[in-house]
Protein backbone atom coordinates (compact mmCIF):
# COMPACT_ATOMS: atom_id res chain seq x y z
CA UNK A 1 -34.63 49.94 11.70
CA UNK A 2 -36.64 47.06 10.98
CA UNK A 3 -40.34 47.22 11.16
CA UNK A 4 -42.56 46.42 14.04
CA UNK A 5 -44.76 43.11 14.11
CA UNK A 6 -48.52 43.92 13.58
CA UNK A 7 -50.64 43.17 16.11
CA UNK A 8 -54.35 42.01 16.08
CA UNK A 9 -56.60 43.18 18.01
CA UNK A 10 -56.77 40.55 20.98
CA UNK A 11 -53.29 41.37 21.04
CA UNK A 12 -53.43 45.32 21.47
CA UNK A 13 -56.27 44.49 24.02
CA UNK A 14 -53.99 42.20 25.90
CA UNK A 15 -50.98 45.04 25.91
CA UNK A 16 -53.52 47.92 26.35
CA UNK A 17 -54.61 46.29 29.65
CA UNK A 18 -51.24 45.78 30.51
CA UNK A 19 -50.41 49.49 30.11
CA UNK A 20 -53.71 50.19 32.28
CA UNK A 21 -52.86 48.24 35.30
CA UNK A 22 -51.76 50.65 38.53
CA UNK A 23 -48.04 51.21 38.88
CA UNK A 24 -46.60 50.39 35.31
CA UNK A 25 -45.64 52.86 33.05
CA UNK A 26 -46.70 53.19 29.06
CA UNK A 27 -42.95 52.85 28.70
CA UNK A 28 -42.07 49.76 29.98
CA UNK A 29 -45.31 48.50 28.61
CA UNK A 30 -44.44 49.34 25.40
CA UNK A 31 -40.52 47.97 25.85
CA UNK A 32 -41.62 44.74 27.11
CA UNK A 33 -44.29 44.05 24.02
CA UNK A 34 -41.77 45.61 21.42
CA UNK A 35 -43.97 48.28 20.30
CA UNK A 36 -42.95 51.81 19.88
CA UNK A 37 -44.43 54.36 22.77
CA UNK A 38 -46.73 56.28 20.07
CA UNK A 39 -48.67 53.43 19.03
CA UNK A 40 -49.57 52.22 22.68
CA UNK A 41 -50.78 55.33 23.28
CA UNK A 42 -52.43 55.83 20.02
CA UNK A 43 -54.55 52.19 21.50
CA UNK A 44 -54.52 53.43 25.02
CA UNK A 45 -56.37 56.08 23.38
CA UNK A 46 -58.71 54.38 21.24
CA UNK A 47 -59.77 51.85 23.79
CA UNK A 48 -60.78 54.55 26.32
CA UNK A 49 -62.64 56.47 23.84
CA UNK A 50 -64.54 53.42 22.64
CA UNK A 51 -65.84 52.71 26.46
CA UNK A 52 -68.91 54.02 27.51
CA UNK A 53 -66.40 56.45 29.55
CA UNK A 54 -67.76 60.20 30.09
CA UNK A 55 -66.04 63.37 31.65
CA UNK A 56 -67.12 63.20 35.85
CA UNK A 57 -67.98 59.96 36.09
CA UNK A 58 -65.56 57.52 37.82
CA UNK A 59 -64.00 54.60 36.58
CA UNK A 60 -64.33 51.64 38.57
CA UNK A 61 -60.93 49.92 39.73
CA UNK A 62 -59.71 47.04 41.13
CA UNK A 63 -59.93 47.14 44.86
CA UNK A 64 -57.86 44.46 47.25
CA UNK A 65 -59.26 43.13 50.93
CA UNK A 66 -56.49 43.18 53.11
CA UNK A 67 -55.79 40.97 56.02
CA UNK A 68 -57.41 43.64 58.46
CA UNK A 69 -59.31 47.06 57.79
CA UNK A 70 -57.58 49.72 58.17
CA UNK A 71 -60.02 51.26 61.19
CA UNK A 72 -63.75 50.32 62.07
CA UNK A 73 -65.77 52.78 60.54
CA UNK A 74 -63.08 53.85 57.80
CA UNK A 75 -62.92 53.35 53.69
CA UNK A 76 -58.99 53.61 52.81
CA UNK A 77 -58.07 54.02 49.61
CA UNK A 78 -54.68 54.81 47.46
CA UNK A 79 -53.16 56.29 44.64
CA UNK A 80 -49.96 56.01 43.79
CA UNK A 81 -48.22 56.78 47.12
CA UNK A 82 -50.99 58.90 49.10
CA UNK A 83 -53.59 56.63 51.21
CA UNK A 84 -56.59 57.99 52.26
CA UNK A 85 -59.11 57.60 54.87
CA UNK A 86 -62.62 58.42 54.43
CA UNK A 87 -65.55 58.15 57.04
CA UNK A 88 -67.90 55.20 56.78
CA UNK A 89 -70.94 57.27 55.80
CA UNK A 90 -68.84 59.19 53.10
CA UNK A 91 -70.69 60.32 49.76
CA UNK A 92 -69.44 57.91 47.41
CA UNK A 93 -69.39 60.95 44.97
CA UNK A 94 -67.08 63.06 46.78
CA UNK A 95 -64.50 59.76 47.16
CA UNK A 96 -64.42 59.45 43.38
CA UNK A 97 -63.85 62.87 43.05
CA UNK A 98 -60.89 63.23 45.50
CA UNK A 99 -59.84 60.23 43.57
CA UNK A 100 -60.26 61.13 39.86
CA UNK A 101 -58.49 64.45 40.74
CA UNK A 102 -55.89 62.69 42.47
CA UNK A 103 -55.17 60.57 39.84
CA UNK A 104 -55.27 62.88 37.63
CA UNK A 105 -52.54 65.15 39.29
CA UNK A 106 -49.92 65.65 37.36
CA UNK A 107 -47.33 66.21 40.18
């Protein structure tokens, strides 16, 4: 087995936000930069711990505008294959935790 390339930093950075983008998994990731499965996660890892990240508080993500919302008056919102709809005058709190503990599901 021959060893693996190393990799600087810019260049785990680059892969880790590969790995962190919705819909890919640490797999492929790892297949398509030729680095073994351990090590992504071992920087998947790292890089989470080294953000200002804390138990209960949401991460932000990327959010897309459609051509038309979904409903007057509703927030909509996915993960993975379940849509939501929330009323305009939701607690923001309560999304991100119907969100964080969907995402976190391991189902």
């Amino acid at each position: 087995m021959r060893a693996m390339a190393r990799r600087t930093a810019e260049q785990w950075a680059d892969i880790v936000a590969a790995a962190e983008q919705a819909g890919v998994s640490h797999a492929d990731v790892a297949a398509k930069h030729r680095v073994s499965l351990s090590a992504l996660r071992y920087h998947v890892y790292k890089a989470r711990k080294s953000r200002d990240w804390k138990p209960g508080r949401p991460r932000l993500l990327p959010v897309r505008v459609g051509a038309a919302p979904a409903a007057p008056g509703l927030l909509e919102a996915q993960v993975g294959a379940v849509r939501l709809r929330f009323a305009e005058g939701c607690n923001p709190s309560y999304v991100a935790a119907v969100l964080s503990a969907l995402s976190n599901a391991s189902c």
